[in-house]
PDB file of N, CA and C in Angstrom:
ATOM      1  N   UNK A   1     247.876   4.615  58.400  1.00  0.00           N
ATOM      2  CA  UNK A   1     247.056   5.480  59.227  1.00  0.00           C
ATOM      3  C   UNK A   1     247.697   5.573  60.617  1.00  0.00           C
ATOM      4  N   UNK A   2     247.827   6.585  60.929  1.00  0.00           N
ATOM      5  CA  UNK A   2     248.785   6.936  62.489  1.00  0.00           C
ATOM      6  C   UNK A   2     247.392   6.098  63.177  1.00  0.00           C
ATOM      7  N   UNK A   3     248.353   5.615  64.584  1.00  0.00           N
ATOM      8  CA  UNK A   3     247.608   5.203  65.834  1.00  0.00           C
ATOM      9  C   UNK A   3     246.794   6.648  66.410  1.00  0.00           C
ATOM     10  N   UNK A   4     245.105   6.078  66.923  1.00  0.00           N
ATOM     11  CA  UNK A   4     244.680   7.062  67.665  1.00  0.00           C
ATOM     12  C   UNK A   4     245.637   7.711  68.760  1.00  0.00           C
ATOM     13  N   UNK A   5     245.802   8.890  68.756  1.00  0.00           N
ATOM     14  CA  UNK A   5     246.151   9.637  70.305  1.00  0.00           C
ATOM     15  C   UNK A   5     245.543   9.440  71.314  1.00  0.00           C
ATOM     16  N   UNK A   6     244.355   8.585  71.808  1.00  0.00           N
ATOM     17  CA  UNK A   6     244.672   8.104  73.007  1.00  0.00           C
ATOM     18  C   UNK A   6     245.801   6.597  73.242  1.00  0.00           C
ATOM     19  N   UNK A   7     245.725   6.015  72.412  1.00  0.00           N
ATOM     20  CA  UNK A   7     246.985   4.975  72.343  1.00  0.00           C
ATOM     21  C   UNK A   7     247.957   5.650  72.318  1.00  0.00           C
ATOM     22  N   UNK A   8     248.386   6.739  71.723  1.00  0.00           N
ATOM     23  CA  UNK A   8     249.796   7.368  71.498  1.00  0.00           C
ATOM     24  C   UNK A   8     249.911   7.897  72.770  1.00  0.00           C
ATOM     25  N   UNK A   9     249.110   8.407  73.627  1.00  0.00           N
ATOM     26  CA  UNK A   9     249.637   9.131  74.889  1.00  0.00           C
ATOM     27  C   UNK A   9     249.905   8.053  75.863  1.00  0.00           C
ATOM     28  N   UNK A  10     248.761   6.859  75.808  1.00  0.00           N
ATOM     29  CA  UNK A  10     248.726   5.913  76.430  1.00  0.00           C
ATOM     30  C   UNK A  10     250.015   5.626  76.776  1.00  0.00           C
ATOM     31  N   UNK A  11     250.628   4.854  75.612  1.00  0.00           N
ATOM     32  CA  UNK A  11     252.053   4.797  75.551  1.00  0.00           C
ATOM     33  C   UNK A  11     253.339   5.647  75.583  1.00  0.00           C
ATOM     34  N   UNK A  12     253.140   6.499  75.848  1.00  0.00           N
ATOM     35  CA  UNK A  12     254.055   7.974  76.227  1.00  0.00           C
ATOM     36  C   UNK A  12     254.093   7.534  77.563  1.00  0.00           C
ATOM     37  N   UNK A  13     252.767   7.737  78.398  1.00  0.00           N
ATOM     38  CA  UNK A  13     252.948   7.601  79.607  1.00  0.00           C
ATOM     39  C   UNK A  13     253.335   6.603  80.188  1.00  0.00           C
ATOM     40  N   UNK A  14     253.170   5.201  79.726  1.00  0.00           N
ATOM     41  CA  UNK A  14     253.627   4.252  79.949  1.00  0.00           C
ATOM     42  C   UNK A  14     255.117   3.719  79.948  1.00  0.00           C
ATOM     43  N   UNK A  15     256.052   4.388  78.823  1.00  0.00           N
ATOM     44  CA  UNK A  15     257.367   4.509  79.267  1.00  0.00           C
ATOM     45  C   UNK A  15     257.677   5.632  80.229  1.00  0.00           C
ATOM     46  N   UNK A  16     257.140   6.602  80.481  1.00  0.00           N
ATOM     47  CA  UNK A  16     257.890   7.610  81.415  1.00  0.00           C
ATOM     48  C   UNK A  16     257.745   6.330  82.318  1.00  0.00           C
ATOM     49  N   UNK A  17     256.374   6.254  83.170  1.00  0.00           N
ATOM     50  CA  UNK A  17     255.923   5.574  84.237  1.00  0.00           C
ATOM     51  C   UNK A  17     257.487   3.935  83.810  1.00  0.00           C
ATOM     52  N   UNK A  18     257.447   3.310  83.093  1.00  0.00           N
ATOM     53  CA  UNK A  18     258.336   2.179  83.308  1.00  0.00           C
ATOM     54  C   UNK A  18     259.626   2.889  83.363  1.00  0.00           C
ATOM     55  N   UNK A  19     260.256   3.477  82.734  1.00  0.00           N
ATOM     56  CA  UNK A  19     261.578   4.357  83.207  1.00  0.00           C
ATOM     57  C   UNK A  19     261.686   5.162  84.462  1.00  0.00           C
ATOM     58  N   UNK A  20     260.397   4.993  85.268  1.00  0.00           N
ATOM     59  CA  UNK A  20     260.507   5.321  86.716  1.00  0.00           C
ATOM     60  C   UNK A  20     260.368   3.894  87.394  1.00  0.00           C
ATOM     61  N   UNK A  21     260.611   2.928  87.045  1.00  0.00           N
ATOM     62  CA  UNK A  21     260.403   1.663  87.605  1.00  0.00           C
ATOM     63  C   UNK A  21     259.653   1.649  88.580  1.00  0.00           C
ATOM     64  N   UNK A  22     258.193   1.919  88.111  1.00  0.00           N
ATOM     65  CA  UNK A  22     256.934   2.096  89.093  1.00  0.00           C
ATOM     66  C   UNK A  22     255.869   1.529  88.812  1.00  0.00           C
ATOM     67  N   UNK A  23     254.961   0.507  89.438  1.00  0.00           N
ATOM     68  CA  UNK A  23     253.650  -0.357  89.038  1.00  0.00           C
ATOM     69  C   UNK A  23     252.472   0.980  88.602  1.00  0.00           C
ATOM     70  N   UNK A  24     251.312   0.466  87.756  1.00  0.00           N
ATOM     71  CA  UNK A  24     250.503   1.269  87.642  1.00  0.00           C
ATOM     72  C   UNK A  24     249.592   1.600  88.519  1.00  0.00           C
ATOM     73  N   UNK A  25     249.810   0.644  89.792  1.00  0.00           N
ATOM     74  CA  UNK A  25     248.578   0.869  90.766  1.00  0.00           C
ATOM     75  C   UNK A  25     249.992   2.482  92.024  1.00  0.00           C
ATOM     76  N   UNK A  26     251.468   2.215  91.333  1.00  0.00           N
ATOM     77  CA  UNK A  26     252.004   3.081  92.443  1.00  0.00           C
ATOM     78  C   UNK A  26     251.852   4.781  91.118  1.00  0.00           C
ATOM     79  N   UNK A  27     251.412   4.277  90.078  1.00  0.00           N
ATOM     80  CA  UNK A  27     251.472   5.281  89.399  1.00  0.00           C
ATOM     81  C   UNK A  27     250.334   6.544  89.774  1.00  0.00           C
ATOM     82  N   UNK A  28     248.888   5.735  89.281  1.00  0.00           N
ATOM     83  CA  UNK A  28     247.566   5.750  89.492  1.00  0.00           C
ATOM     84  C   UNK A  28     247.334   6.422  90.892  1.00  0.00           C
ATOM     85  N   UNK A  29     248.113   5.918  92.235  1.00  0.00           N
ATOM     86  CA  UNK A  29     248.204   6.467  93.208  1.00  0.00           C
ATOM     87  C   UNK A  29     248.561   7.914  93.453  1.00  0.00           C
ATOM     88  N   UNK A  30     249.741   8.507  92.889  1.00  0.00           N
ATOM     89  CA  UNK A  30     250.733   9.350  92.549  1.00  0.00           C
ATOM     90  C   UNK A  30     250.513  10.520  92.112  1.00  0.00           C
ATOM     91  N   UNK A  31     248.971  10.014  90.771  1.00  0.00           N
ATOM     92  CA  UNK A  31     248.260  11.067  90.162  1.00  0.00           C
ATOM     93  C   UNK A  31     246.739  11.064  90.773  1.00  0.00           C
ATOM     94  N   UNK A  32     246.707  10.237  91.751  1.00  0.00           N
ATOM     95  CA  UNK A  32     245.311  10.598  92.610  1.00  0.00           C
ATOM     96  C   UNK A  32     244.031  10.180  91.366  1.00  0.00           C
ATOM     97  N   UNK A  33     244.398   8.903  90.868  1.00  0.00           N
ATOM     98  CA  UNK A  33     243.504   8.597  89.718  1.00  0.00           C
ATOM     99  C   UNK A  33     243.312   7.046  90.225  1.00  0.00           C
ATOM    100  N   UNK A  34     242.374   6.583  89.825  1.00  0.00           N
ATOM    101  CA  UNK A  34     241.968   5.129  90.350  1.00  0.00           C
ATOM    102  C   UNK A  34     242.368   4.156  89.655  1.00  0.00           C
ATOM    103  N   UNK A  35     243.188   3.257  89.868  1.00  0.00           N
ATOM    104  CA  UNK A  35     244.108   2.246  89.209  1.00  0.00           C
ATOM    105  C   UNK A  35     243.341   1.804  87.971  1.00  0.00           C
ATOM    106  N   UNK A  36     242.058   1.463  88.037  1.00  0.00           N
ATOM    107  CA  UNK A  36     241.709   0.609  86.808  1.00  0.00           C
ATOM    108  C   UNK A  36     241.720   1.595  85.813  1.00  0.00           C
ATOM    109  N   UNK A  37     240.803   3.255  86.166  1.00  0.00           N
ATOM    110  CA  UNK A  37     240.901   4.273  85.175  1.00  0.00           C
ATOM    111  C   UNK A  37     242.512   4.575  84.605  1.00  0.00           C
ATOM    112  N   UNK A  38     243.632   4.741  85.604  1.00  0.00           N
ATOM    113  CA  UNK A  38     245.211   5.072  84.987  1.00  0.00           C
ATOM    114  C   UNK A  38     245.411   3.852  84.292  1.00  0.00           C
ATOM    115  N   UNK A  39     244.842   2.574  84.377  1.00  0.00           N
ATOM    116  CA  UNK A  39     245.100   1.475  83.497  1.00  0.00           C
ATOM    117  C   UNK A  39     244.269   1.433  82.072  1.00  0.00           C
ATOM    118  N   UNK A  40     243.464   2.308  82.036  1.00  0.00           N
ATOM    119  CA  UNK A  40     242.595   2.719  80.753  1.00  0.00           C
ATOM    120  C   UNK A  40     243.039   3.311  80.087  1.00  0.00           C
ATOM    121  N   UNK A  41     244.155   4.524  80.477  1.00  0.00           N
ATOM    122  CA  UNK A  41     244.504   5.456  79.874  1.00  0.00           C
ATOM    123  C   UNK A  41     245.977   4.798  78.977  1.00  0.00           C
ATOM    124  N   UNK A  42     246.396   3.808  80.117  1.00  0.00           N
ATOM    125  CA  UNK A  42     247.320   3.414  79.677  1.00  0.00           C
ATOM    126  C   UNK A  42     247.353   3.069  78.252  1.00  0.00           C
ATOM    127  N   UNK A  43     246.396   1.951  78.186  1.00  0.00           N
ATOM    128  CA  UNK A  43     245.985   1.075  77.002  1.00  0.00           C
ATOM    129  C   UNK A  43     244.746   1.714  75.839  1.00  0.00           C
ATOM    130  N   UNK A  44     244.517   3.178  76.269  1.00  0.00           N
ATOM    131  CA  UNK A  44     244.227   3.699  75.073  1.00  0.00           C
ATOM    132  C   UNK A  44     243.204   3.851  75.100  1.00  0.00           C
ATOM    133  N   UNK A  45     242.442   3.220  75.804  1.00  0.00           N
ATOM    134  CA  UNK A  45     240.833   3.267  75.866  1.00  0.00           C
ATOM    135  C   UNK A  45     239.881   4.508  76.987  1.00  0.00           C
ATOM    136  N   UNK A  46     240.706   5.228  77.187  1.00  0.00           N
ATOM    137  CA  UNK A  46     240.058   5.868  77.980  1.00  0.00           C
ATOM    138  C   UNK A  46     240.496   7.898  76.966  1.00  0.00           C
ATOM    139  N   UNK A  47     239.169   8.676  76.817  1.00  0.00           N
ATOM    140  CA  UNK A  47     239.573   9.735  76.429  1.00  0.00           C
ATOM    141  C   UNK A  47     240.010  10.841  77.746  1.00  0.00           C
ATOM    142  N   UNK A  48     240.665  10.584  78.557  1.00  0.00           N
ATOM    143  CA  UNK A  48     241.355  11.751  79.144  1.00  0.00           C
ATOM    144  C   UNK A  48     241.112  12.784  79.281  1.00  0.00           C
ATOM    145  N   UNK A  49     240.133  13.626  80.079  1.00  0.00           N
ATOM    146  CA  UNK A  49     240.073  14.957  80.168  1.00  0.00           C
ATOM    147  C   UNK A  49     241.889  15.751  80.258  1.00  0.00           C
ATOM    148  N   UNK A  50     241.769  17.123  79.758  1.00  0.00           N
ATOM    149  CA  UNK A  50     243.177  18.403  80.311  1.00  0.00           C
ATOM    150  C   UNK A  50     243.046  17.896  82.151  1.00  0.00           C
ATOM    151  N   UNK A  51     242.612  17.914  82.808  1.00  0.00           N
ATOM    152  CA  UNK A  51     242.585  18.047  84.448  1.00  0.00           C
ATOM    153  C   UNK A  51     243.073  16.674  84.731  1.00  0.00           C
ATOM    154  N   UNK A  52     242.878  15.424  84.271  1.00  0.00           N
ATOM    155  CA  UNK A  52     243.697  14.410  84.485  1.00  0.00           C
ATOM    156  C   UNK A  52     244.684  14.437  83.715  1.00  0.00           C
ATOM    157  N   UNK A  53     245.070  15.068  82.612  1.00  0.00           N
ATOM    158  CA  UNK A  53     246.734  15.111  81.765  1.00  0.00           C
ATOM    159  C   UNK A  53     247.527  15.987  82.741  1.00  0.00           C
ATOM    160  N   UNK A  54     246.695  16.936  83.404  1.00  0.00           N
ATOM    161  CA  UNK A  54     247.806  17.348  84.503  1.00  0.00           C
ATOM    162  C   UNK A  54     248.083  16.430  85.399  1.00  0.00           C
ATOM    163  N   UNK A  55     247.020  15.998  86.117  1.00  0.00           N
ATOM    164  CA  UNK A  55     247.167  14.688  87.202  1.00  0.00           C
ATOM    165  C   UNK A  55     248.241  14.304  86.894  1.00  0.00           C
ATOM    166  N   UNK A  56     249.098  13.554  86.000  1.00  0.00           N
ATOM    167  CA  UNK A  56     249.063  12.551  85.613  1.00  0.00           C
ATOM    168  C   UNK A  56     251.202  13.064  85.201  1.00  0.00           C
ATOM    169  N   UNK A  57     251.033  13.930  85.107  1.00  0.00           N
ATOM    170  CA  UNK A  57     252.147  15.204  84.738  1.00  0.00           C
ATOM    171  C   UNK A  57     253.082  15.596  86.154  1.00  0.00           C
ATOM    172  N   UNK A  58     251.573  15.556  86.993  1.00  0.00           N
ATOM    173  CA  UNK A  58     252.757  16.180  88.475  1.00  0.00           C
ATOM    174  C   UNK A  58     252.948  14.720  89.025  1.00  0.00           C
ATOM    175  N   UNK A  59     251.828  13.567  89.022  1.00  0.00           N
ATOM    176  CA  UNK A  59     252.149  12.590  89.610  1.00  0.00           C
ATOM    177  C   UNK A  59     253.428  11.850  88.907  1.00  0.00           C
ATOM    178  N   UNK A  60     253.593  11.547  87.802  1.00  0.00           N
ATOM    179  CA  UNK A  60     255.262  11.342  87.219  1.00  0.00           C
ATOM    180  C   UNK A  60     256.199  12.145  86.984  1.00  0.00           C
ATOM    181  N   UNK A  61     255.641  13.210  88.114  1.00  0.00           N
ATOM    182  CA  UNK A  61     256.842  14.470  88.439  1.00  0.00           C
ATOM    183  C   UNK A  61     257.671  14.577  86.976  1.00  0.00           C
ATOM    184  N   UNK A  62     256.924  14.889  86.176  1.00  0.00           N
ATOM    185  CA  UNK A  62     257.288  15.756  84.421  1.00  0.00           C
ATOM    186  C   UNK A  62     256.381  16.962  84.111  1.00  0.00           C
ATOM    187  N   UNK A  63     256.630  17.557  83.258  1.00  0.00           N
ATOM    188  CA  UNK A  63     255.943  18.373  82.186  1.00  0.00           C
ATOM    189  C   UNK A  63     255.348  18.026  81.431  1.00  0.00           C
ATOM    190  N   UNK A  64     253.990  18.336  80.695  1.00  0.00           N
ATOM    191  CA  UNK A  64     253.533  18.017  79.914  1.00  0.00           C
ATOM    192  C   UNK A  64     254.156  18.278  78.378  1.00  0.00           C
ATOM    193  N   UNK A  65     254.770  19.229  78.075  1.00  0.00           N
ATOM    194  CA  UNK A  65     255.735  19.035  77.123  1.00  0.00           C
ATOM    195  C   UNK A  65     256.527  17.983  76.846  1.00  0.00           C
ATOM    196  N   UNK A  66     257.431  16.807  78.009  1.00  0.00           N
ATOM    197  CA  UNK A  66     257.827  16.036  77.797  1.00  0.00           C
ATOM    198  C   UNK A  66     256.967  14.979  77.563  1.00  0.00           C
ATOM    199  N   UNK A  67     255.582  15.163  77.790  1.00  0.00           N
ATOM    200  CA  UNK A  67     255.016  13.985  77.717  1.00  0.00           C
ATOM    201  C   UNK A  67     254.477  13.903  76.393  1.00  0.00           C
ATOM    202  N   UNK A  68     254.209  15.279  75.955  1.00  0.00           N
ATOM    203  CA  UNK A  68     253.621  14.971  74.691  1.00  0.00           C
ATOM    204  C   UNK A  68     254.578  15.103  73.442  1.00  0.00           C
ATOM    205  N   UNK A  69     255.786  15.790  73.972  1.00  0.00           N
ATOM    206  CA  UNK A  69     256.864  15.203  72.516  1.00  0.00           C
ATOM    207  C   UNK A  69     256.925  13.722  72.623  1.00  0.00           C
ATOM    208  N   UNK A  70     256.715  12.621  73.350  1.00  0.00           N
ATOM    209  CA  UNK A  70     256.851  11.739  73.413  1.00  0.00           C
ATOM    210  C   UNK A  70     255.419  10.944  72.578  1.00  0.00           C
ATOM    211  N   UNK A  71     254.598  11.976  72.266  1.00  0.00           N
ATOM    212  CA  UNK A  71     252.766  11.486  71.939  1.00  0.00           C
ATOM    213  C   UNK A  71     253.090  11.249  70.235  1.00  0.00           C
TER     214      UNK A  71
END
């Protein structure tokens, strides 16, 4: 059974964000999202509105295309 897609994005974003060698509280900052919530998303537990997948897109200065071939 595939992993839920919020774990799968979780972890998308979580390597862009570590291949920018950046903490989640400098991430969370970046996308104007509150550290514990960008730490939710991280780990899967949080369902993500479209308006924070953009957040989240300009703050790790990418596209959402790259983020989600990566999903």
């Amino acid at each position: 059974m595939p992993l839920d897609i919020r774990v799968r994005f979780g972890r998308a974003i979580r390597r862009i964000r570590e291949e920018q060698g950046i903490t989640q509280e400098e991430a969370a900052e970046r996308c104007s999202l509150h550290r514990t919530y960008y730490s939710g998303i991280e780990r899967g537990i949080r369902n993500v509105s479209l308006v924070n997948v953009e957040k989240i897109a300009k703050g790790l200065k990418t596209i959402l295309p790259k983020i989600f071939e990566r999903v």
